[in-house]
C-alpha atoms as a PDB file:
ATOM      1  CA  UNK A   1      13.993  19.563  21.991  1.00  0.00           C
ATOM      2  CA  UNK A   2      13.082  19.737  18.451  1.00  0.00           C
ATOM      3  CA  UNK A   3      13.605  22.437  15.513  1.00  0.00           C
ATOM      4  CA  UNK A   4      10.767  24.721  15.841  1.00  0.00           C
ATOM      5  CA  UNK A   5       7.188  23.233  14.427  1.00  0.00           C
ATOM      6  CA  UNK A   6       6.355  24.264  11.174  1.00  0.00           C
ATOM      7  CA  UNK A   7       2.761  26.129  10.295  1.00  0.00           C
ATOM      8  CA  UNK A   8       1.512  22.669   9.406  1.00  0.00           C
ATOM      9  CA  UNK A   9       2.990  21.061  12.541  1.00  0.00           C
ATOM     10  CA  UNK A  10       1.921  23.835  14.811  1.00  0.00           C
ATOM     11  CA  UNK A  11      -1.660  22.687  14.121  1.00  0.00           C
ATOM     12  CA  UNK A  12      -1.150  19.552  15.850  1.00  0.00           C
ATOM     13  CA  UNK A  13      -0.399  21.553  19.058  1.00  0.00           C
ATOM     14  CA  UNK A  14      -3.753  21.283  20.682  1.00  0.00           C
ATOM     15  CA  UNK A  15      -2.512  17.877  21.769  1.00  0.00           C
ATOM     16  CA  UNK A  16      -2.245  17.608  25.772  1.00  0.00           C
ATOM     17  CA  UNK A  17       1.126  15.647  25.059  1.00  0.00           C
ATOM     18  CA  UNK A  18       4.430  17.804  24.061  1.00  0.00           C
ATOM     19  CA  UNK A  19       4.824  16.992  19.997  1.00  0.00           C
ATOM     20  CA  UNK A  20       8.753  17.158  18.711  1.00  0.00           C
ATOM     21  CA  UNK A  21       9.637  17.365  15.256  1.00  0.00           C
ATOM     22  CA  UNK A  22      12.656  14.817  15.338  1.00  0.00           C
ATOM     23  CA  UNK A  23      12.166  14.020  11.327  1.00  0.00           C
ATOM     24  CA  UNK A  24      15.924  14.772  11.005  1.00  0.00           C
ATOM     25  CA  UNK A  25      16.731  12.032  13.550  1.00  0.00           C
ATOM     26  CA  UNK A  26      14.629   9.346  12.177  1.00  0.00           C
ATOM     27  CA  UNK A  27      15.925  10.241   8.429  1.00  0.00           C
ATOM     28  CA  UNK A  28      19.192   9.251   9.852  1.00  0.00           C
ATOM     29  CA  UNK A  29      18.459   6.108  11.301  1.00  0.00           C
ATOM     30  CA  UNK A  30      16.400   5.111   8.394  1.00  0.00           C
ATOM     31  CA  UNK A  31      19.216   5.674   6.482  1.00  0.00           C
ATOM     32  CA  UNK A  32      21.355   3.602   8.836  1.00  0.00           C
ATOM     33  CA  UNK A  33      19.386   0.656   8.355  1.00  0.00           C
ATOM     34  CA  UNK A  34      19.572   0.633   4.721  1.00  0.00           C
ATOM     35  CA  UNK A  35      23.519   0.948   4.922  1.00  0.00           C
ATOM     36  CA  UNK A  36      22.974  -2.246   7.683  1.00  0.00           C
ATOM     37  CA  UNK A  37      24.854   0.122  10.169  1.00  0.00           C
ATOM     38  CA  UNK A  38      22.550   0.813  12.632  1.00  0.00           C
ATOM     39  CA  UNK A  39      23.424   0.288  16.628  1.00  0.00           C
ATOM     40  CA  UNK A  40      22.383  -3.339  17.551  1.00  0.00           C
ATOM     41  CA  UNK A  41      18.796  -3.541  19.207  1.00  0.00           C
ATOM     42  CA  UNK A  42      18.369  -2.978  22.612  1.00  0.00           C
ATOM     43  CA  UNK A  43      17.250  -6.545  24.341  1.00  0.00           C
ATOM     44  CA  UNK A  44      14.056  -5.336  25.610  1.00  0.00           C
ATOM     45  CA  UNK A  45      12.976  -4.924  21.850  1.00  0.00           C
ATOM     46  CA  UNK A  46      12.649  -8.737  21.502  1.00  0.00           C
ATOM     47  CA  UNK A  47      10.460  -8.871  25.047  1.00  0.00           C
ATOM     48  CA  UNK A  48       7.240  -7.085  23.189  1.00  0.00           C
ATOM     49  CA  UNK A  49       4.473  -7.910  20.614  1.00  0.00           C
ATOM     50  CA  UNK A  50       4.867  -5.906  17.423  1.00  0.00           C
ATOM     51  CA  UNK A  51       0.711  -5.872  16.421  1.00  0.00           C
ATOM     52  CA  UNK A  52       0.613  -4.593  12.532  1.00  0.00           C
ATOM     53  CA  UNK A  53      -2.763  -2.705  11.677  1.00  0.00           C
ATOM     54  CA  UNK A  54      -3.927  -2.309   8.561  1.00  0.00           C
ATOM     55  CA  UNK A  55      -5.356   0.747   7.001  1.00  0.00           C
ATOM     56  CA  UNK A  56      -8.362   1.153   4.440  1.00  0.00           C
ATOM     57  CA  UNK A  57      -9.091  -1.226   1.407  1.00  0.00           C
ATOM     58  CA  UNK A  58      -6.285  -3.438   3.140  1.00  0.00           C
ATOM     59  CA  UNK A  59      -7.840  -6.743   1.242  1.00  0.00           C
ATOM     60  CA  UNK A  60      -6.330  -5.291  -2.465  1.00  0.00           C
ATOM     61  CA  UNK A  61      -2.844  -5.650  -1.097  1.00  0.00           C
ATOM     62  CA  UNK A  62      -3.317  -8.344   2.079  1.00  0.00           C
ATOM     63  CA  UNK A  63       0.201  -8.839   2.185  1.00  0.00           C
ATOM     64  CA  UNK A  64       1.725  -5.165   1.848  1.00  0.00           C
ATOM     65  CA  UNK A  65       2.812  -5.484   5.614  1.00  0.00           C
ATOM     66  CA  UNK A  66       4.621  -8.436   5.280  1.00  0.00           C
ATOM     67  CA  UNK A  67       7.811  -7.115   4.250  1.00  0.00           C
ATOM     68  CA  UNK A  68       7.637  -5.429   8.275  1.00  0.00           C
ATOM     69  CA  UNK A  69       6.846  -8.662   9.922  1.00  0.00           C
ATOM     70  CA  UNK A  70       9.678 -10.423   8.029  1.00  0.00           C
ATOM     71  CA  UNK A  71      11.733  -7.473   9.483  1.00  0.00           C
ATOM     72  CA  UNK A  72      10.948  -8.134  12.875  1.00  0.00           C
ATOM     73  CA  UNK A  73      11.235 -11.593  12.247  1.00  0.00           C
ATOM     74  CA  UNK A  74      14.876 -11.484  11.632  1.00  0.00           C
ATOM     75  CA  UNK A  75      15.370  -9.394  14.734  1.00  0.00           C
ATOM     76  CA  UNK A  76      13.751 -11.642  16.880  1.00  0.00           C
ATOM     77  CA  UNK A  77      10.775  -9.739  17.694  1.00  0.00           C
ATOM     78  CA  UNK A  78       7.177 -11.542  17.606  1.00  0.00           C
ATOM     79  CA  UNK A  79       4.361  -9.746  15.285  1.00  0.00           C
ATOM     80  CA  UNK A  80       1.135 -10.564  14.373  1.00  0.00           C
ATOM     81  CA  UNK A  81      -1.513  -9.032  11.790  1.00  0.00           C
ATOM     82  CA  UNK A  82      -4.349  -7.738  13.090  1.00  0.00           C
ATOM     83  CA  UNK A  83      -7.502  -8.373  10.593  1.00  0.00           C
ATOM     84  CA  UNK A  84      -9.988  -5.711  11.035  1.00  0.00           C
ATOM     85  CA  UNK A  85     -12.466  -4.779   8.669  1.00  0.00           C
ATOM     86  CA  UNK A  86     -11.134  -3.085   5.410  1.00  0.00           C
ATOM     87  CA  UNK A  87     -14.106  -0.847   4.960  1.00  0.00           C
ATOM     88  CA  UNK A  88     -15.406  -0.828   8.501  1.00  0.00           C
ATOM     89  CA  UNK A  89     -15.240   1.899  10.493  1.00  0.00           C
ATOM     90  CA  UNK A  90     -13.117   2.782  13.930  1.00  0.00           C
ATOM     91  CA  UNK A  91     -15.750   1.603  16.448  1.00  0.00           C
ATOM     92  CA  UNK A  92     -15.799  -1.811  14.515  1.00  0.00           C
ATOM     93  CA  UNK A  93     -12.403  -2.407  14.289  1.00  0.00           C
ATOM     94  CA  UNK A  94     -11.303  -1.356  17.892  1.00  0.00           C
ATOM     95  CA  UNK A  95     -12.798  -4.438  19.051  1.00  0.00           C
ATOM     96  CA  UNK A  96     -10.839  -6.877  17.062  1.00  0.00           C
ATOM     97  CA  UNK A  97      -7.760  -4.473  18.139  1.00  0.00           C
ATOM     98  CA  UNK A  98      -8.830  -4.708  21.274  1.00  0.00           C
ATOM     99  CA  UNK A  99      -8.704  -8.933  21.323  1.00  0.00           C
ATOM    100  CA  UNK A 100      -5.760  -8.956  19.633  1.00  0.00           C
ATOM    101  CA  UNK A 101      -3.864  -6.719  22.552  1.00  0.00           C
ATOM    102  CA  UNK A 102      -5.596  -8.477  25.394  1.00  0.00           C
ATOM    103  CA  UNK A 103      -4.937 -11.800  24.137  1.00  0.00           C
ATOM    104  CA  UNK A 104      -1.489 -11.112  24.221  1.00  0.00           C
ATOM    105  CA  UNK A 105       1.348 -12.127  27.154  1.00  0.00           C
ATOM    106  CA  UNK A 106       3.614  -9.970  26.231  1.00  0.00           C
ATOM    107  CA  UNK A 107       3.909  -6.027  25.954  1.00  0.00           C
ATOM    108  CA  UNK A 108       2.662  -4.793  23.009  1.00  0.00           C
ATOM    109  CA  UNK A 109       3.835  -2.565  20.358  1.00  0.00           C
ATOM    110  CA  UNK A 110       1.027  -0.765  17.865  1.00  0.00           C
ATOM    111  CA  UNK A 111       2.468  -0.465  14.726  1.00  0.00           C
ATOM    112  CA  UNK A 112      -0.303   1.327  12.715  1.00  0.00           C
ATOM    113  CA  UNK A 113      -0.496   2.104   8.887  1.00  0.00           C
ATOM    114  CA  UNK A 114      -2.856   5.110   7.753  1.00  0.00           C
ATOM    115  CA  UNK A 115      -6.794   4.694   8.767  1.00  0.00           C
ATOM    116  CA  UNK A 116      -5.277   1.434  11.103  1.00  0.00           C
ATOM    117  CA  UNK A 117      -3.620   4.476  13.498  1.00  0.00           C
ATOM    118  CA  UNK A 118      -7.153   6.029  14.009  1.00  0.00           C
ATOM    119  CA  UNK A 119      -8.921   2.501  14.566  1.00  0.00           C
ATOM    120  CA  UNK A 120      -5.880   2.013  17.293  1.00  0.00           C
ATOM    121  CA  UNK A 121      -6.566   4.600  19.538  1.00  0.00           C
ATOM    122  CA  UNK A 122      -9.970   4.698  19.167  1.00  0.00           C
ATOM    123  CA  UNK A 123      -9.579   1.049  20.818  1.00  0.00           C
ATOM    124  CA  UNK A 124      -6.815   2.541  23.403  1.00  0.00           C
ATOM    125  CA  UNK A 125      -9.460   4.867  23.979  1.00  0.00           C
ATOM    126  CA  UNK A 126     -12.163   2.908  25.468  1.00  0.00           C
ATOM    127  CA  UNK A 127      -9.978   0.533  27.484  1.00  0.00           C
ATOM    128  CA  UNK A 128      -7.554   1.574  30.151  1.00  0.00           C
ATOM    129  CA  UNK A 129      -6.553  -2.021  30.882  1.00  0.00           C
ATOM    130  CA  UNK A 130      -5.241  -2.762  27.232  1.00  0.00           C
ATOM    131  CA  UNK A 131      -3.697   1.206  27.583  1.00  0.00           C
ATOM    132  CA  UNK A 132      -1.750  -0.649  30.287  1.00  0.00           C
ATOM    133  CA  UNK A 133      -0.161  -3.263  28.306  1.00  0.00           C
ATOM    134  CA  UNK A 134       0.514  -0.780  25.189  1.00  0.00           C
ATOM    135  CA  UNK A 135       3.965   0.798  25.403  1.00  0.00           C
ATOM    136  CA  UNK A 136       4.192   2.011  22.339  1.00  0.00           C
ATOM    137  CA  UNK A 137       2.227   3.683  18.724  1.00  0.00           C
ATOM    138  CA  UNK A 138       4.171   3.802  16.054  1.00  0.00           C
ATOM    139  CA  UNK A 139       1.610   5.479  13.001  1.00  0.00           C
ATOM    140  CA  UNK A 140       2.500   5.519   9.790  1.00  0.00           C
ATOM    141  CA  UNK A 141       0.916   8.244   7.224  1.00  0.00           C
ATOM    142  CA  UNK A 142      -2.103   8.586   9.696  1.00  0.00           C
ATOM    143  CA  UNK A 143      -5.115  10.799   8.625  1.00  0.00           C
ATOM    144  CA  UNK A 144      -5.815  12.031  12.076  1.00  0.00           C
ATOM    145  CA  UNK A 145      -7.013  15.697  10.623  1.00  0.00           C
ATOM    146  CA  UNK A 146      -9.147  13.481   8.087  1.00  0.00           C
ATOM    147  CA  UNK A 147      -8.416  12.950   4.503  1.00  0.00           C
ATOM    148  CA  UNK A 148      -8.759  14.784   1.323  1.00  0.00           C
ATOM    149  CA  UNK A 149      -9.764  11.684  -0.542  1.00  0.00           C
ATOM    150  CA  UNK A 150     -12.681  10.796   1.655  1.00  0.00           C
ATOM    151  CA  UNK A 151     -13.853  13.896   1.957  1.00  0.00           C
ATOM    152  CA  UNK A 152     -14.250  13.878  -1.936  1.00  0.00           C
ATOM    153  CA  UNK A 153     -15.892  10.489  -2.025  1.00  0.00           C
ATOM    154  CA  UNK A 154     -18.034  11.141   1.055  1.00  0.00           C
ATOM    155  CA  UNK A 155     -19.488  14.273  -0.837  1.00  0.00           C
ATOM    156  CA  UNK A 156     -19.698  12.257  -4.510  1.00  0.00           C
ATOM    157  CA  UNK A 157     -20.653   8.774  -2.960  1.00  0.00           C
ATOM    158  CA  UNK A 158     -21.470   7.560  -6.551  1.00  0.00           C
ATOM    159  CA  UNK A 159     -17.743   8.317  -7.410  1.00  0.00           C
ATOM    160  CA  UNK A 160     -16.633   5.893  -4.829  1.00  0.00           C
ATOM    161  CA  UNK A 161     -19.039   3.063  -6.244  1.00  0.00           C
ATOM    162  CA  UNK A 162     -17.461   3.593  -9.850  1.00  0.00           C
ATOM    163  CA  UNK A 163     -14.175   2.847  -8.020  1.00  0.00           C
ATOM    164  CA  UNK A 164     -15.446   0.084  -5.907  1.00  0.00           C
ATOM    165  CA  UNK A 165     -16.282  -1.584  -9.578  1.00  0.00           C
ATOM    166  CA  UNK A 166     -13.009  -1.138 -10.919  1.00  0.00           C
ATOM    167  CA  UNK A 167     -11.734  -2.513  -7.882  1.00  0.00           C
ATOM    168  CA  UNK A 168     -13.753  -6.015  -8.616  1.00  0.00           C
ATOM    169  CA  UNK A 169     -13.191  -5.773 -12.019  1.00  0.00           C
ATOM    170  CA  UNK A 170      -9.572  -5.762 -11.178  1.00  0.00           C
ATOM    171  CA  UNK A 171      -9.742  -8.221  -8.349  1.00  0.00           C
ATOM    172  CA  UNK A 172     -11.805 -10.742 -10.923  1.00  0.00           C
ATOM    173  CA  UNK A 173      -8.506 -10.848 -12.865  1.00  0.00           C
ATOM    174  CA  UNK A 174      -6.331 -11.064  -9.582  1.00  0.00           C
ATOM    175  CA  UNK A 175      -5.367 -14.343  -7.964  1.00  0.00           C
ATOM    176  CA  UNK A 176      -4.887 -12.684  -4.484  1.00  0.00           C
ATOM    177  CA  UNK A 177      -7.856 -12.942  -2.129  1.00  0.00           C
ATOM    178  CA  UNK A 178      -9.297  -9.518  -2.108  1.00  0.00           C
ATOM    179  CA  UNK A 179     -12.872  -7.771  -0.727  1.00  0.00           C
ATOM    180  CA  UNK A 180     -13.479 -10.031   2.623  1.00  0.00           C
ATOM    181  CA  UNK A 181     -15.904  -7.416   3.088  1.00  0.00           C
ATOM    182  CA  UNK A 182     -17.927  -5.129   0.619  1.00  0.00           C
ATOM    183  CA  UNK A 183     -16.850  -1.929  -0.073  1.00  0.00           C
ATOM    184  CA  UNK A 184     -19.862  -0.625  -2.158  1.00  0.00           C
ATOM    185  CA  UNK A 185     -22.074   0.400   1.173  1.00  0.00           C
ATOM    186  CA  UNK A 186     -19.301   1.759   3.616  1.00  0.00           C
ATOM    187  CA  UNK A 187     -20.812   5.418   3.272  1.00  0.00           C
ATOM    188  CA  UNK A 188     -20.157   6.094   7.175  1.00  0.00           C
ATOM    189  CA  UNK A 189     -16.441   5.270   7.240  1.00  0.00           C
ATOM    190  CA  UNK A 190     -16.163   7.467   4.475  1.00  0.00           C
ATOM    191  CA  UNK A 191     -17.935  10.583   6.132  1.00  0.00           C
ATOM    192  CA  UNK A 192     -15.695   9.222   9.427  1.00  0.00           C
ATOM    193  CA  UNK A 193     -13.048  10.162   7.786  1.00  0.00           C
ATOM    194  CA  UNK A 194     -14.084  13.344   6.449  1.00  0.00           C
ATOM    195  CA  UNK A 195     -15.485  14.629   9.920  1.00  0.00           C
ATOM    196  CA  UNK A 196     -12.240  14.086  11.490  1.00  0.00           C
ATOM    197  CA  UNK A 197     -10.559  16.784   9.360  1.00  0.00           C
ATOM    198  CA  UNK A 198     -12.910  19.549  11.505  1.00  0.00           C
ATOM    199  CA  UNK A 199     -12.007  18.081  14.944  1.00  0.00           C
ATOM    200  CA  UNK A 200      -9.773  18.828  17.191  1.00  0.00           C
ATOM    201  CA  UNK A 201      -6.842  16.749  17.831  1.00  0.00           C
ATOM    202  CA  UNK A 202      -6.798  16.947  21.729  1.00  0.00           C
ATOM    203  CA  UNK A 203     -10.504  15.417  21.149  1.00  0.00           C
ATOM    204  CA  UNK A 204      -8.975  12.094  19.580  1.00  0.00           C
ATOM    205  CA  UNK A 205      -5.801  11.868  21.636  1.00  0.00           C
ATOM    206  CA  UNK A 206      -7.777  12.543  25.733  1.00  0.00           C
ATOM    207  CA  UNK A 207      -8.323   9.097  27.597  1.00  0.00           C
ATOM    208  CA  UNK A 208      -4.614   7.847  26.274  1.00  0.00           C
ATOM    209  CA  UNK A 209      -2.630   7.477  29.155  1.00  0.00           C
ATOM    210  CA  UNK A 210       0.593   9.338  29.241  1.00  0.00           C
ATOM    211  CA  UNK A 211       3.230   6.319  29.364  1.00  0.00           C
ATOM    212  CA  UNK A 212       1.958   5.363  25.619  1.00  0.00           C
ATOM    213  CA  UNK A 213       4.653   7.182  23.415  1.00  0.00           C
ATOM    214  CA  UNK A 214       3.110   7.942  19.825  1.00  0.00           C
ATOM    215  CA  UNK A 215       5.525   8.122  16.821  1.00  0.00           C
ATOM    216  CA  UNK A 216       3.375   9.830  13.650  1.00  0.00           C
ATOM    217  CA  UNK A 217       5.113   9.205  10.279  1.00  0.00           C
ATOM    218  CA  UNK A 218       4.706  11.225   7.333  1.00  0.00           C
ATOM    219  CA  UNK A 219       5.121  10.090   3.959  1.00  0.00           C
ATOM    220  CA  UNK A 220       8.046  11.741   2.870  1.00  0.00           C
ATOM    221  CA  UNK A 221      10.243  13.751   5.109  1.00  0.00           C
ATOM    222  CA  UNK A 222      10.488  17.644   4.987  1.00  0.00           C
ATOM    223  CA  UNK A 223      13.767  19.458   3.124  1.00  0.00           C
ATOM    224  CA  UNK A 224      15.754  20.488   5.665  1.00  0.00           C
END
């Protein structure tokens, strides 16, 4: 068992799974991997599908998760990027989740960054056969209590369009690819995201099966 839950943390007990605080544990492996000591991988690691989800406004930086496949890569593990929607919201981008987890033949590991965690279980959510062939969610910085910055631009929608110009203006300069989709309209996945913050976690988490471990990872870890 873990050190007792924190204020913050004890919010997040609503969940119908047990939640452990094991930051301590995964500091110290992080830190083994940077020193390139870490215990070898065990060989059932390199039998799955690491899928890598993207989170909000992916298309600015399309190739920010590349650094992790390349890291799997050289471990032997298979990944592929999964392109949903930048500015779409949840019930859009389960579906190309969804085909990207059925399609595969081998067990598959979710490995979700920010708004890309909530899009992956909404998909878990609403099919029990690709629940089956999920072992594993690892989410990293997920908003699943909503976020502070989309409850601002939800409220001030004309804010957000003064940053979607910027965001062209910047892109027009930019050789990468960015904007597959437009971001000036996506009022609903902004007020998604907002909403979330005054629902209950159980709510988003019931219909997961119980064999699907979930890993949430802040964005900094805690002083001990």
């Amino acid at each position: 068992s873990g050190p007792p839950l924190s204020p913050i943390e004890a919010s997040f007990s609503d969940s119908p799974t047990p939640a452990v605080d094991d930051s301590r544990s995964l500091k110290s492996l992080l830190e083994a991997v940077r020193a390139k000591r870490s215990p070898p991988l065990p060989e059932r690691a390199r039998k799955i599908r690491l899928l890598l989800i993207p989170g909000l406004s992916w298309d600015i930086a399309p190739g920010y998760l590349k650094p992790n496949a390349e890291r799997a890569r050289r471990l032997g593990i298979e990944s592929q990027f999964v392109a949903t929607d930048p500015y779409a919201g949840s019930s859009v981008n389960a579906a190309a989740i969804l085909d990207a987890i059925l399609a595969s033949n081998l067990p598959v590991v979710l490995f979700a960054h920010s708004k890309g965690a909530v899009d992956a279980i909404e998909a878990l959510k609403t099919s029990p056969k690709a629940q089956r062939r999920v072992e594993k969610i690892v989410a990293v910085q997920a908003p699943y209590l909503g976020s502070p910055l989309a409850d601002f631009f939800s409220e001030r929608f004309w804010a957000w369009r003064i940053v979607a110009v910027f965001m062209r203006l910047a892109a027009a300069i930019s050789p990468r690819r960015i904007f597959a989709t437009n971001p000036f309209n996506k009022r609903e996945t902004l007020a998604e995201l907002s909403r979330r913050r005054r629902a209950p976690l159980a709510a988003r988490r019931a219909g997961l099966s119980p064999h699907i471990e979930l890993f949430s990872v802040a964005s900094r870890f805690a002083r001990p």
